[in-house]
PDB file of N, CA and C in Angstrom:
ATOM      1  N   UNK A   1     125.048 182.353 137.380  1.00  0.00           N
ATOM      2  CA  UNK A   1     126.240 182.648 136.622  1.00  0.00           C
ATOM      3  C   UNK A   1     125.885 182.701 135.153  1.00  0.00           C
ATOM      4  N   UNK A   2     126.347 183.601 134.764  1.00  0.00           N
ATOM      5  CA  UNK A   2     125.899 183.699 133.327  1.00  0.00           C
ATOM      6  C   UNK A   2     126.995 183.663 131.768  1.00  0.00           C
ATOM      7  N   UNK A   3     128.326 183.853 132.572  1.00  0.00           N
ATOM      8  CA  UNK A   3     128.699 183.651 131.286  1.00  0.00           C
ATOM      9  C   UNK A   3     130.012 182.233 131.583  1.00  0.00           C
ATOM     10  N   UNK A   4     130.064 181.907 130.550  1.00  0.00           N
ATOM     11  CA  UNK A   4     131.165 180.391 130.602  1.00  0.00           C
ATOM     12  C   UNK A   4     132.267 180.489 131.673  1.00  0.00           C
ATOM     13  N   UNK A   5     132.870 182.085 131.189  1.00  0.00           N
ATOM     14  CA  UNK A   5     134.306 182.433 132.494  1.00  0.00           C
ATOM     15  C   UNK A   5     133.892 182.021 133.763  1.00  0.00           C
ATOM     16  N   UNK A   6     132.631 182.764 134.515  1.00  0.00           N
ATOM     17  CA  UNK A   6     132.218 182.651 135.334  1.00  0.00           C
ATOM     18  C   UNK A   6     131.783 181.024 135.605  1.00  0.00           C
ATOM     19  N   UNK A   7     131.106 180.251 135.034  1.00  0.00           N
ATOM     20  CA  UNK A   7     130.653 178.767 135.494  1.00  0.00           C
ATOM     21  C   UNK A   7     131.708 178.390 135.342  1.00  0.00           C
ATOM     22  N   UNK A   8     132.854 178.028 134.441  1.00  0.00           N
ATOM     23  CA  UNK A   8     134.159 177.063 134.340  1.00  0.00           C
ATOM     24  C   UNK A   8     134.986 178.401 134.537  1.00  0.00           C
ATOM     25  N   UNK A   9     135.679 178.378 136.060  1.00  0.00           N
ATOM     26  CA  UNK A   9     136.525 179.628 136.053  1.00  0.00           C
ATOM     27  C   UNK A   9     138.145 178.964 135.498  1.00  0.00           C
ATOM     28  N   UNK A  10     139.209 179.971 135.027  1.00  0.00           N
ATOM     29  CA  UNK A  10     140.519 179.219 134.739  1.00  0.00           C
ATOM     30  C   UNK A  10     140.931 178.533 136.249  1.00  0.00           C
ATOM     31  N   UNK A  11     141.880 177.560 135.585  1.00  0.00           N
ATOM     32  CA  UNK A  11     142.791 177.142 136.792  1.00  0.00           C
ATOM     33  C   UNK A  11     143.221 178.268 137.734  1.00  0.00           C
ATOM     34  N   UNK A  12     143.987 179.363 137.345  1.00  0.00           N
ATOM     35  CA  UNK A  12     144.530 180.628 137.642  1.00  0.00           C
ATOM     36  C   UNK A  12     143.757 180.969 138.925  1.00  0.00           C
ATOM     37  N   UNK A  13     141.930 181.623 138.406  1.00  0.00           N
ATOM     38  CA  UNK A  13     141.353 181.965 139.162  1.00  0.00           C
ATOM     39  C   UNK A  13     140.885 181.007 140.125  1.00  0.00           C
ATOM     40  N   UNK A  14     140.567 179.517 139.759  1.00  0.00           N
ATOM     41  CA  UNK A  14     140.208 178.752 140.914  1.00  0.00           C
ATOM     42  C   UNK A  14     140.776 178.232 141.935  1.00  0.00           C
ATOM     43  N   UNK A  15     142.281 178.465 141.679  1.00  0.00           N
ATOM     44  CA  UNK A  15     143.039 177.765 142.581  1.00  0.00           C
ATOM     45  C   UNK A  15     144.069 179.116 142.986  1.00  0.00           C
ATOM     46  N   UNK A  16     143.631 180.399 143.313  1.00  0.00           N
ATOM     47  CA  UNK A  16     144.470 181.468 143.129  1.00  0.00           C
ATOM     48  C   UNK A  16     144.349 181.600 144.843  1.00  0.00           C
ATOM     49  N   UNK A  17     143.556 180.883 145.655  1.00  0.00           N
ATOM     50  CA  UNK A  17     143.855 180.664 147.358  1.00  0.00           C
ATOM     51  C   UNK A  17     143.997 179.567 147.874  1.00  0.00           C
ATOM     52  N   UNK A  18     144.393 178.666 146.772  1.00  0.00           N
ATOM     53  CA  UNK A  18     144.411 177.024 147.411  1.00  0.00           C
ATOM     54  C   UNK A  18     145.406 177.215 147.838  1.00  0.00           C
ATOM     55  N   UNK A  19     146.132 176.120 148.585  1.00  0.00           N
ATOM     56  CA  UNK A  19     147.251 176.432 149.654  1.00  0.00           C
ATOM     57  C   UNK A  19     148.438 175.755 148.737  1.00  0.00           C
ATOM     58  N   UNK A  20     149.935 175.632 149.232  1.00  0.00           N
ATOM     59  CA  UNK A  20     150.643 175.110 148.331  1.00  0.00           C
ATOM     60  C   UNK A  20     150.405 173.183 147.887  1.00  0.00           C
ATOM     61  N   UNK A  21     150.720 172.827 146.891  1.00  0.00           N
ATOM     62  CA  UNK A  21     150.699 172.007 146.811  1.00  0.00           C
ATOM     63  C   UNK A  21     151.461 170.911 147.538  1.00  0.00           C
ATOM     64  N   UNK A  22     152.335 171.132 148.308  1.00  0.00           N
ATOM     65  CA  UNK A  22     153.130 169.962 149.104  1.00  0.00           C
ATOM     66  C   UNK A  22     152.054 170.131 150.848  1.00  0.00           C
ATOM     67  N   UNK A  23     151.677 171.156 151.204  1.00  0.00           N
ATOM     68  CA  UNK A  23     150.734 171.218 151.735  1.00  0.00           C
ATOM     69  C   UNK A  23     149.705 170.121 151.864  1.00  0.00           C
ATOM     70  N   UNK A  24     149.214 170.197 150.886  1.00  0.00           N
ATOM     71  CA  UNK A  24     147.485 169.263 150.329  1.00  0.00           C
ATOM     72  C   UNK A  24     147.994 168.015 149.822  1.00  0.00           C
ATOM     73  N   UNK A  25     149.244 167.625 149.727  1.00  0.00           N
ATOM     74  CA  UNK A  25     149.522 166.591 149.681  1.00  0.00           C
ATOM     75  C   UNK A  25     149.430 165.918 150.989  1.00  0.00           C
ATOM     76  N   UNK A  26     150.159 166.550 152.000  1.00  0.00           N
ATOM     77  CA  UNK A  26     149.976 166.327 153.328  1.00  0.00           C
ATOM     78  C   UNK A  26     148.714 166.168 153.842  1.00  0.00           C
ATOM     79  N   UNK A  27     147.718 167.042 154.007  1.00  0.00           N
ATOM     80  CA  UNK A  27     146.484 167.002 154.055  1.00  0.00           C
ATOM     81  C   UNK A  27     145.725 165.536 153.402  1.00  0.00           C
ATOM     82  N   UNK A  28     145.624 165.764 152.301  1.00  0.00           N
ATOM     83  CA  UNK A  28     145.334 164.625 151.496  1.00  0.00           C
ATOM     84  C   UNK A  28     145.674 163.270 152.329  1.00  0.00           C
ATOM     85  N   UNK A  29     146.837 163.181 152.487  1.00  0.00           N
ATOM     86  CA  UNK A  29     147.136 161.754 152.961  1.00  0.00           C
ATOM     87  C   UNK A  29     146.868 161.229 154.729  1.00  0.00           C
ATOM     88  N   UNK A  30     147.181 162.755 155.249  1.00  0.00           N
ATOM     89  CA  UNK A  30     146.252 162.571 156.515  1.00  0.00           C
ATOM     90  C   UNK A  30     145.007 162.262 156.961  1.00  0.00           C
ATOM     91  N   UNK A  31     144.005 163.222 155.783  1.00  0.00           N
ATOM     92  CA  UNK A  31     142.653 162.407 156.244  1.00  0.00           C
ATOM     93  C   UNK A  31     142.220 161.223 155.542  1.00  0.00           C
ATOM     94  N   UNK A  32     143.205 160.591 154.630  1.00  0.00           N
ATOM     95  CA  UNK A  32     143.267 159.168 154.167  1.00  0.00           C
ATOM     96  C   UNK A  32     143.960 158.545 155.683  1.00  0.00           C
ATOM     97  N   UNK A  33     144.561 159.133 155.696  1.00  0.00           N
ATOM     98  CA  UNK A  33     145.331 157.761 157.411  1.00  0.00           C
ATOM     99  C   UNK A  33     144.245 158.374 158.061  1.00  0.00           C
ATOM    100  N   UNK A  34     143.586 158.779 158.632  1.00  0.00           N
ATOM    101  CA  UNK A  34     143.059 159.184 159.778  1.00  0.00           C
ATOM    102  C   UNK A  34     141.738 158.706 159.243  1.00  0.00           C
ATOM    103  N   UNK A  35     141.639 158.233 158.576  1.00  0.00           N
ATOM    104  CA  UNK A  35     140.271 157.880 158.187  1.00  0.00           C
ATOM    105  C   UNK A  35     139.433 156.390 158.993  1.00  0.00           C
ATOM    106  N   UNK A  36     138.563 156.155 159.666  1.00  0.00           N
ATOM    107  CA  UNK A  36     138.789 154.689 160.398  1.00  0.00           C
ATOM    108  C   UNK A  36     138.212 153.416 158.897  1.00  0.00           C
ATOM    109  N   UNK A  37     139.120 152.195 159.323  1.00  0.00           N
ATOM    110  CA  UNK A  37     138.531 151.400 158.067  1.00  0.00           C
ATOM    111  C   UNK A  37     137.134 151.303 157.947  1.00  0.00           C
ATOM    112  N   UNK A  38     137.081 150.896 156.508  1.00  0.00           N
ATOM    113  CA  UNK A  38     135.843 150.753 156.108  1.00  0.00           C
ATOM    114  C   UNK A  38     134.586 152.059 155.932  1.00  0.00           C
ATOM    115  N   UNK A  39     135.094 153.588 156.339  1.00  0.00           N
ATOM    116  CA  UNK A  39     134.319 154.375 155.855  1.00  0.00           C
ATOM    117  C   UNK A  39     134.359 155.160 154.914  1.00  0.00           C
ATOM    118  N   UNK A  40     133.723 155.654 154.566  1.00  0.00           N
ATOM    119  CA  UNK A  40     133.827 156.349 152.633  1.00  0.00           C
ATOM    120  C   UNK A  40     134.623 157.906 153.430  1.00  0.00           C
ATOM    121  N   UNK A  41     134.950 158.505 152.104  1.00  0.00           N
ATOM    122  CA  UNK A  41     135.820 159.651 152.645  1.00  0.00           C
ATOM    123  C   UNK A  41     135.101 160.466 152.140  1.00  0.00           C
ATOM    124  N   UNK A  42     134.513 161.726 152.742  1.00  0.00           N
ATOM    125  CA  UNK A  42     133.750 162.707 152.465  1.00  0.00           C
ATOM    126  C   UNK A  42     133.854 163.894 151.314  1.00  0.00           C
ATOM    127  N   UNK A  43     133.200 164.774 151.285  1.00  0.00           N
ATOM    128  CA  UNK A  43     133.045 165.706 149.843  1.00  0.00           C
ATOM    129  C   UNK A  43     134.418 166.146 149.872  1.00  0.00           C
ATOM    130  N   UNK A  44     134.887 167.033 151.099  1.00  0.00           N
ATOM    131  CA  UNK A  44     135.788 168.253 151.065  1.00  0.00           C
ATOM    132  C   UNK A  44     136.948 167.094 150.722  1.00  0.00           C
ATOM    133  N   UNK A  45     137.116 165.791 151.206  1.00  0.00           N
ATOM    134  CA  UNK A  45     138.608 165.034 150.452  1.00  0.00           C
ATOM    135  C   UNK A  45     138.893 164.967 149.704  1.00  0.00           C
ATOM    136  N   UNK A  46     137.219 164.489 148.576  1.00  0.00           N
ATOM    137  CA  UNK A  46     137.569 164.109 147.294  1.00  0.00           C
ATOM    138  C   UNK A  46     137.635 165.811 146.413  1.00  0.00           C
ATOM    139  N   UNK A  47     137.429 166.479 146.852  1.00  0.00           N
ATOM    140  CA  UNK A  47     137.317 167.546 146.526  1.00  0.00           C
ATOM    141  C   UNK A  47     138.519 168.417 146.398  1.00  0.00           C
ATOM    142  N   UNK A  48     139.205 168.387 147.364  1.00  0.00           N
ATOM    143  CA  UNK A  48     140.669 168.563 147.571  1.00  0.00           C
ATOM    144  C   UNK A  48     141.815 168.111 147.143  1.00  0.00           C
ATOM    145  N   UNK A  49     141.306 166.791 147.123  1.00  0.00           N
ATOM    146  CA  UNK A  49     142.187 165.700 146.349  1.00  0.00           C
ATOM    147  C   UNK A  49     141.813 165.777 144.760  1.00  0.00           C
ATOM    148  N   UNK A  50     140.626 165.876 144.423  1.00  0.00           N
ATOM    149  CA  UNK A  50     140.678 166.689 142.730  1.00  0.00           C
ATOM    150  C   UNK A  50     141.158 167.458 142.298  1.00  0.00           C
ATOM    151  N   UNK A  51     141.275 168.174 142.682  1.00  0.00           N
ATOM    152  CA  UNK A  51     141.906 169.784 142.880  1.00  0.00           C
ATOM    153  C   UNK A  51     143.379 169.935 143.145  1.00  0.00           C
ATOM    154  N   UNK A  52     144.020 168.791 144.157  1.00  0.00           N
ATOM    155  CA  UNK A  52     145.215 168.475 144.036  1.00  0.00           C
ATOM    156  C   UNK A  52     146.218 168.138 143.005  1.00  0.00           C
ATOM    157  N   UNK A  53     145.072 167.313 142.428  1.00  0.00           N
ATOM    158  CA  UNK A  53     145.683 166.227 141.479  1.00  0.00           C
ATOM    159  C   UNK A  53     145.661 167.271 139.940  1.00  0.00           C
ATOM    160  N   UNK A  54     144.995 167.962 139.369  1.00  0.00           N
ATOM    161  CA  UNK A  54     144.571 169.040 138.848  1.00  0.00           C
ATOM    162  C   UNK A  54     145.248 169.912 138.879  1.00  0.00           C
ATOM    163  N   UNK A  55     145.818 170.185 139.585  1.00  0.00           N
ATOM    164  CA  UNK A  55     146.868 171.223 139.672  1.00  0.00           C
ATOM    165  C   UNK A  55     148.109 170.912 139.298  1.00  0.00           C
ATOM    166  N   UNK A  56     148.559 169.351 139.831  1.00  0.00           N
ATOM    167  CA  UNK A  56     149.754 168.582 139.769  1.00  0.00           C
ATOM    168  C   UNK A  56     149.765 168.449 138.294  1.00  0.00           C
ATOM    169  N   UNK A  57     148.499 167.832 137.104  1.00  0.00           N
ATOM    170  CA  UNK A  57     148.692 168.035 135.797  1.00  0.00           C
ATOM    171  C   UNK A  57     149.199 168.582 135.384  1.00  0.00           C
ATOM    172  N   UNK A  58     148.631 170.428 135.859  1.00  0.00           N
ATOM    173  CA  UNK A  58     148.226 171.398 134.882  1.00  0.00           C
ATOM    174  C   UNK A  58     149.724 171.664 134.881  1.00  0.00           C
ATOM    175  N   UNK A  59     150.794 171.129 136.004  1.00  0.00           N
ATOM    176  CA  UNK A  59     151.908 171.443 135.783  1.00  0.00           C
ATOM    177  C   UNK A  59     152.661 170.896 135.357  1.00  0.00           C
ATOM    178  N   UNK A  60     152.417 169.836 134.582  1.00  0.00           N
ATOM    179  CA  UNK A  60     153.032 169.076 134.086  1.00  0.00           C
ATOM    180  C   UNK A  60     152.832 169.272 132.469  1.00  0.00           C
ATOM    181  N   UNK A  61     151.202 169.462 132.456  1.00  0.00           N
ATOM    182  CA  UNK A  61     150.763 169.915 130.728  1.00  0.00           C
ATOM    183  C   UNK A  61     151.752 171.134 130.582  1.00  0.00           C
ATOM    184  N   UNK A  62     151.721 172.080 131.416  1.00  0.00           N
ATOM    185  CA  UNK A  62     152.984 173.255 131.111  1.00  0.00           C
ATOM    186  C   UNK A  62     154.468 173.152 130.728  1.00  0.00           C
ATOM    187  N   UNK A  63     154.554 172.236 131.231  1.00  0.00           N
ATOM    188  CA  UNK A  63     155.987 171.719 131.063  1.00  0.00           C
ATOM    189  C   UNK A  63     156.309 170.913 129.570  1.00  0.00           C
ATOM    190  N   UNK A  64     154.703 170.669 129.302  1.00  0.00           N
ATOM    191  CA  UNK A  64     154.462 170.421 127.824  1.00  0.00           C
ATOM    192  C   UNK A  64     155.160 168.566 127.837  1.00  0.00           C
ATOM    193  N   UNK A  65     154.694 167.901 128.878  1.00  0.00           N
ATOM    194  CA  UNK A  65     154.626 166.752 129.585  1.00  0.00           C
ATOM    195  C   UNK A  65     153.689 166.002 129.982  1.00  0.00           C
ATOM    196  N   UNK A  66     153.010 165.025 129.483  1.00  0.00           N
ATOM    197  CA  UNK A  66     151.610 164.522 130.475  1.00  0.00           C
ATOM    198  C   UNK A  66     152.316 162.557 130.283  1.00  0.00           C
ATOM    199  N   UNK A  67     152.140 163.128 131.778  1.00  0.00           N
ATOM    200  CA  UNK A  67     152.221 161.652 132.733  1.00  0.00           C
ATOM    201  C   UNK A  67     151.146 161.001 133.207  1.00  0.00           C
ATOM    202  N   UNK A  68     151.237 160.214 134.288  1.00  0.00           N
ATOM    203  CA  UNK A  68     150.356 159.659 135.267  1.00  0.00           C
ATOM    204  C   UNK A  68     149.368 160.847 135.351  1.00  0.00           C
ATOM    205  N   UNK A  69     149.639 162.292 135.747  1.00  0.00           N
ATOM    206  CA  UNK A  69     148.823 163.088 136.663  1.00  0.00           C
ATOM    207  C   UNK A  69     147.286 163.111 135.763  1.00  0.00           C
ATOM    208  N   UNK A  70     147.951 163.308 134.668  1.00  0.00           N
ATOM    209  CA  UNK A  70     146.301 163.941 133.660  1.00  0.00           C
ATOM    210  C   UNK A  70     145.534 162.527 134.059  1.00  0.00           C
ATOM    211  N   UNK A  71     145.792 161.384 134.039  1.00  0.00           N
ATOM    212  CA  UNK A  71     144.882 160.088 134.303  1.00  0.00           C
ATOM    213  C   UNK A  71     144.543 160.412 135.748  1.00  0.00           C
ATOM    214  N   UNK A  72     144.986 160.613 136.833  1.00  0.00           N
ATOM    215  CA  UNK A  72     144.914 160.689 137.798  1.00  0.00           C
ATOM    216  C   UNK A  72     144.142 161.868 138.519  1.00  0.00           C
ATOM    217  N   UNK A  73     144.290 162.957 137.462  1.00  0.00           N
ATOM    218  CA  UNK A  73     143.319 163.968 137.590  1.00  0.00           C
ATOM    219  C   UNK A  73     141.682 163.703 137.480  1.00  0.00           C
ATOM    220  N   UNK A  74     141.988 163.025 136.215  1.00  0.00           N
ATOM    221  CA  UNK A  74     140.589 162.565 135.547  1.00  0.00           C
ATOM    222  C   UNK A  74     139.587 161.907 136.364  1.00  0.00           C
ATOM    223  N   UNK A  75     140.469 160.811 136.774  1.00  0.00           N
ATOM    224  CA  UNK A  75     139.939 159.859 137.603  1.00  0.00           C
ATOM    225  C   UNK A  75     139.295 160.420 139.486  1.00  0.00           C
ATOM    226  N   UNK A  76     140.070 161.296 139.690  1.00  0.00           N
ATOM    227  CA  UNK A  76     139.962 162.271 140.851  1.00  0.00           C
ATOM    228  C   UNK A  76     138.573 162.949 140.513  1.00  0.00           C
ATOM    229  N   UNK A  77     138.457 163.363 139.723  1.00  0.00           N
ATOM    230  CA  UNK A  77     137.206 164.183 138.965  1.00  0.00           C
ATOM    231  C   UNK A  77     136.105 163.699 139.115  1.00  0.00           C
ATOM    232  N   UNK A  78     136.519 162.452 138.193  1.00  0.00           N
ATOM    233  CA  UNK A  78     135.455 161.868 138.189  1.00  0.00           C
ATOM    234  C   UNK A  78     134.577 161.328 139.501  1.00  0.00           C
ATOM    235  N   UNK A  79     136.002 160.702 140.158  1.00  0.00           N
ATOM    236  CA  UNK A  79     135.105 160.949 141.996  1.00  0.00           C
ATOM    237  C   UNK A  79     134.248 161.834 142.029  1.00  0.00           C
ATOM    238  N   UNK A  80     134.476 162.629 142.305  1.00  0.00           N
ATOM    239  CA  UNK A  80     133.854 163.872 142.900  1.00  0.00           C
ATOM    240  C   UNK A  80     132.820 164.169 142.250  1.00  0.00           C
ATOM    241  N   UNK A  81     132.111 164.261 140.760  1.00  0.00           N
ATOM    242  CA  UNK A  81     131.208 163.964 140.320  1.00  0.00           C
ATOM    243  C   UNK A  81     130.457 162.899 140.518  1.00  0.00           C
ATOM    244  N   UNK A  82     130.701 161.465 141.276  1.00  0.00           N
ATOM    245  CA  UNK A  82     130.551 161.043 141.834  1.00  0.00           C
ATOM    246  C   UNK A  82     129.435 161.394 143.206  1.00  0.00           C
ATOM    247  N   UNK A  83     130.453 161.813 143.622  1.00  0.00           N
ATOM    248  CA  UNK A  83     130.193 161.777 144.771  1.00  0.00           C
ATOM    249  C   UNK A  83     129.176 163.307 145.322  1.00  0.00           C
ATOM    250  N   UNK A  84     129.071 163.830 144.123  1.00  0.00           N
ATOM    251  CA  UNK A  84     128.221 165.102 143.604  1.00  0.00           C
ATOM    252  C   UNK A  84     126.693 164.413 143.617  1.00  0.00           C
ATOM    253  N   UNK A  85     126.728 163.090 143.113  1.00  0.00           N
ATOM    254  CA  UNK A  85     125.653 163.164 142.466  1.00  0.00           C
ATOM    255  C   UNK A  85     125.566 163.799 140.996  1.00  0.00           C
ATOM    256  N   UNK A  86     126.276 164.338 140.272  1.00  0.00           N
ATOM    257  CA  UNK A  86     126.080 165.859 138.996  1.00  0.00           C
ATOM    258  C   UNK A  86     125.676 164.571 137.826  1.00  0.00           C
ATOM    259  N   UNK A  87     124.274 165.630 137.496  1.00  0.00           N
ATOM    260  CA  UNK A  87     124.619 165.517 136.236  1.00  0.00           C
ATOM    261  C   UNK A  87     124.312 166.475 135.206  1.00  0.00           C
ATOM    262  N   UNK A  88     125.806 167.181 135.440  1.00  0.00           N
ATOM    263  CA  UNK A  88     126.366 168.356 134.414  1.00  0.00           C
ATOM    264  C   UNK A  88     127.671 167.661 133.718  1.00  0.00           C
ATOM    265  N   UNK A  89     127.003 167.690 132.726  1.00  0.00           N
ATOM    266  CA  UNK A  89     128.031 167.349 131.334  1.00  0.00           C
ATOM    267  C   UNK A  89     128.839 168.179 130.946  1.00  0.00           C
ATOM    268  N   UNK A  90     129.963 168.246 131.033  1.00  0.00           N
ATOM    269  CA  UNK A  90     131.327 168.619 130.963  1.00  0.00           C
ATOM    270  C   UNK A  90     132.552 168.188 131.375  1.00  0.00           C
ATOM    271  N   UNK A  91     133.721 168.547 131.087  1.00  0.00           N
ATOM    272  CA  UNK A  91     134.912 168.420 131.207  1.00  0.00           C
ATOM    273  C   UNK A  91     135.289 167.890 132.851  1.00  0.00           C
ATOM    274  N   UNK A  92     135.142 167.177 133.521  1.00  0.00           N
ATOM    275  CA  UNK A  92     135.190 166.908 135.125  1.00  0.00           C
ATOM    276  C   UNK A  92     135.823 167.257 135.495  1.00  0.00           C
ATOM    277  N   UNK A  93     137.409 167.889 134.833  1.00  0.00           N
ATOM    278  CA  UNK A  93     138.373 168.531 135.264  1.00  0.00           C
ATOM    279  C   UNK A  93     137.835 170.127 135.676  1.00  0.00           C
ATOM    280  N   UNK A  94     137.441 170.351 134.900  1.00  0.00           N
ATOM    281  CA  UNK A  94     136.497 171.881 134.551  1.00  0.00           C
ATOM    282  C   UNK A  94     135.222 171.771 135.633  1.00  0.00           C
ATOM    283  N   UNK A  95     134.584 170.852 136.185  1.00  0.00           N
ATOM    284  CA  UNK A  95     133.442 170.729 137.040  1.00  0.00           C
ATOM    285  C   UNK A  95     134.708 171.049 138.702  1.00  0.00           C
ATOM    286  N   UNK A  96     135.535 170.514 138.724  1.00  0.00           N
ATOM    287  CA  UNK A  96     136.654 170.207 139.759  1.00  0.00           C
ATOM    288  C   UNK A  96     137.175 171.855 140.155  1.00  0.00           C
ATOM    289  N   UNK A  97     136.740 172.771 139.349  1.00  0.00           N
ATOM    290  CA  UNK A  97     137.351 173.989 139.349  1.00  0.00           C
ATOM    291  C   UNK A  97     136.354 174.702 139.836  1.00  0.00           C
ATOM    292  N   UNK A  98     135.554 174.457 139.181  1.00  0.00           N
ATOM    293  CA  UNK A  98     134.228 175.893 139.811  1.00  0.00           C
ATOM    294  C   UNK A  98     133.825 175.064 141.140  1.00  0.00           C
ATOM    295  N   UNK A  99     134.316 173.903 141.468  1.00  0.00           N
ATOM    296  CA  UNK A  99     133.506 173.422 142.464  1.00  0.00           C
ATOM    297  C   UNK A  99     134.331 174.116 143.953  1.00  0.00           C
ATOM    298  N   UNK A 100     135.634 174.141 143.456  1.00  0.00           N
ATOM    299  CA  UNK A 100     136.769 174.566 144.298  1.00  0.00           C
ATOM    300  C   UNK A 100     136.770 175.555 144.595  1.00  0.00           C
ATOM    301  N   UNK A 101     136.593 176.566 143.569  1.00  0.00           N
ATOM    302  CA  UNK A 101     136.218 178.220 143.268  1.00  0.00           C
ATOM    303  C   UNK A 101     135.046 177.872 144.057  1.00  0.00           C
ATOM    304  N   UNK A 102     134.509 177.837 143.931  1.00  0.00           N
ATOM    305  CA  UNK A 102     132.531 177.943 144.704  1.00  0.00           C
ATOM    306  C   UNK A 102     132.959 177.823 146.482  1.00  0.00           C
ATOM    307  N   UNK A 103     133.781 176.660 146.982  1.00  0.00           N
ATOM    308  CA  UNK A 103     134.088 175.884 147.983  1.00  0.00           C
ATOM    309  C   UNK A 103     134.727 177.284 148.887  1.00  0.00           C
ATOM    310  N   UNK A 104     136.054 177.449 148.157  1.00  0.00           N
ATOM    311  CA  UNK A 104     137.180 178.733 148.688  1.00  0.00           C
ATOM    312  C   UNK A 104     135.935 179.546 148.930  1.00  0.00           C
ATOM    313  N   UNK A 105     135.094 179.899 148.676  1.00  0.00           N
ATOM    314  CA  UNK A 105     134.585 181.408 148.266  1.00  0.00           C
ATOM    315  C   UNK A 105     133.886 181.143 149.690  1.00  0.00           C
ATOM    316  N   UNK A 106     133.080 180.259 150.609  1.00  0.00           N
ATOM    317  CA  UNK A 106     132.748 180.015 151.330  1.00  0.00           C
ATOM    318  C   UNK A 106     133.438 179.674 152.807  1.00  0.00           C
ATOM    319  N   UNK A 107     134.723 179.294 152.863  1.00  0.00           N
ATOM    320  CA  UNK A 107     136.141 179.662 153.983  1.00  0.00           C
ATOM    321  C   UNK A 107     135.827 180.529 154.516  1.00  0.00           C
TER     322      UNK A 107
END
């Protein structure tokens, strides 16, 4: 990838086939219950669940509002970098996007 658009794509483009958000809420919390105790929850959760939460912000920053979500985004992010292993320095919100974009593109 060579230019910035392309490595950090917008919200717009990265989440332009994610499914609705009351959806992946559902999702989200299912493979949290369905999960058996005591095991870690895999890439595509925290991944989904970044991306969830990220989205839930970005609609809230629009609304020209920031609540809980932007912390909650962050923190989601940061999982997933986590759980990446990365170490690419940037915005984790912005790592949460191309990772999603990259992810969809493979469905």
């Amino acid at each position: 990838m060579s230019t910035d658009t392309e490595r950090w794509p917008t919200p717009e483009s990265a989440y332009a086939k994610a499914p609705g958000i009351v959806r992946e809420i559902g999702w989200t919390a299912q493979a949290a219950a369905d999960k058996p105790f005591g095991t870690r929850m895999g890439r595509e959760f925290w991944l989904r669940k970044a991306a969830l939460l990220d989205r839930i912000a970005l609609a809230e920053e629009a609304e020209g509002c920031s609540r809980d979500a932007t912390g909650a985004a962050e923190h989601a992010a940061g999982r997933l970098m986590d759980v990446d292993d990365s170490d690419v320095i940037c915005d984790p919100r912005h790592y949460v996007r191309q990772q999603y974009a990259l992810w969809v593109q493979e469905q």
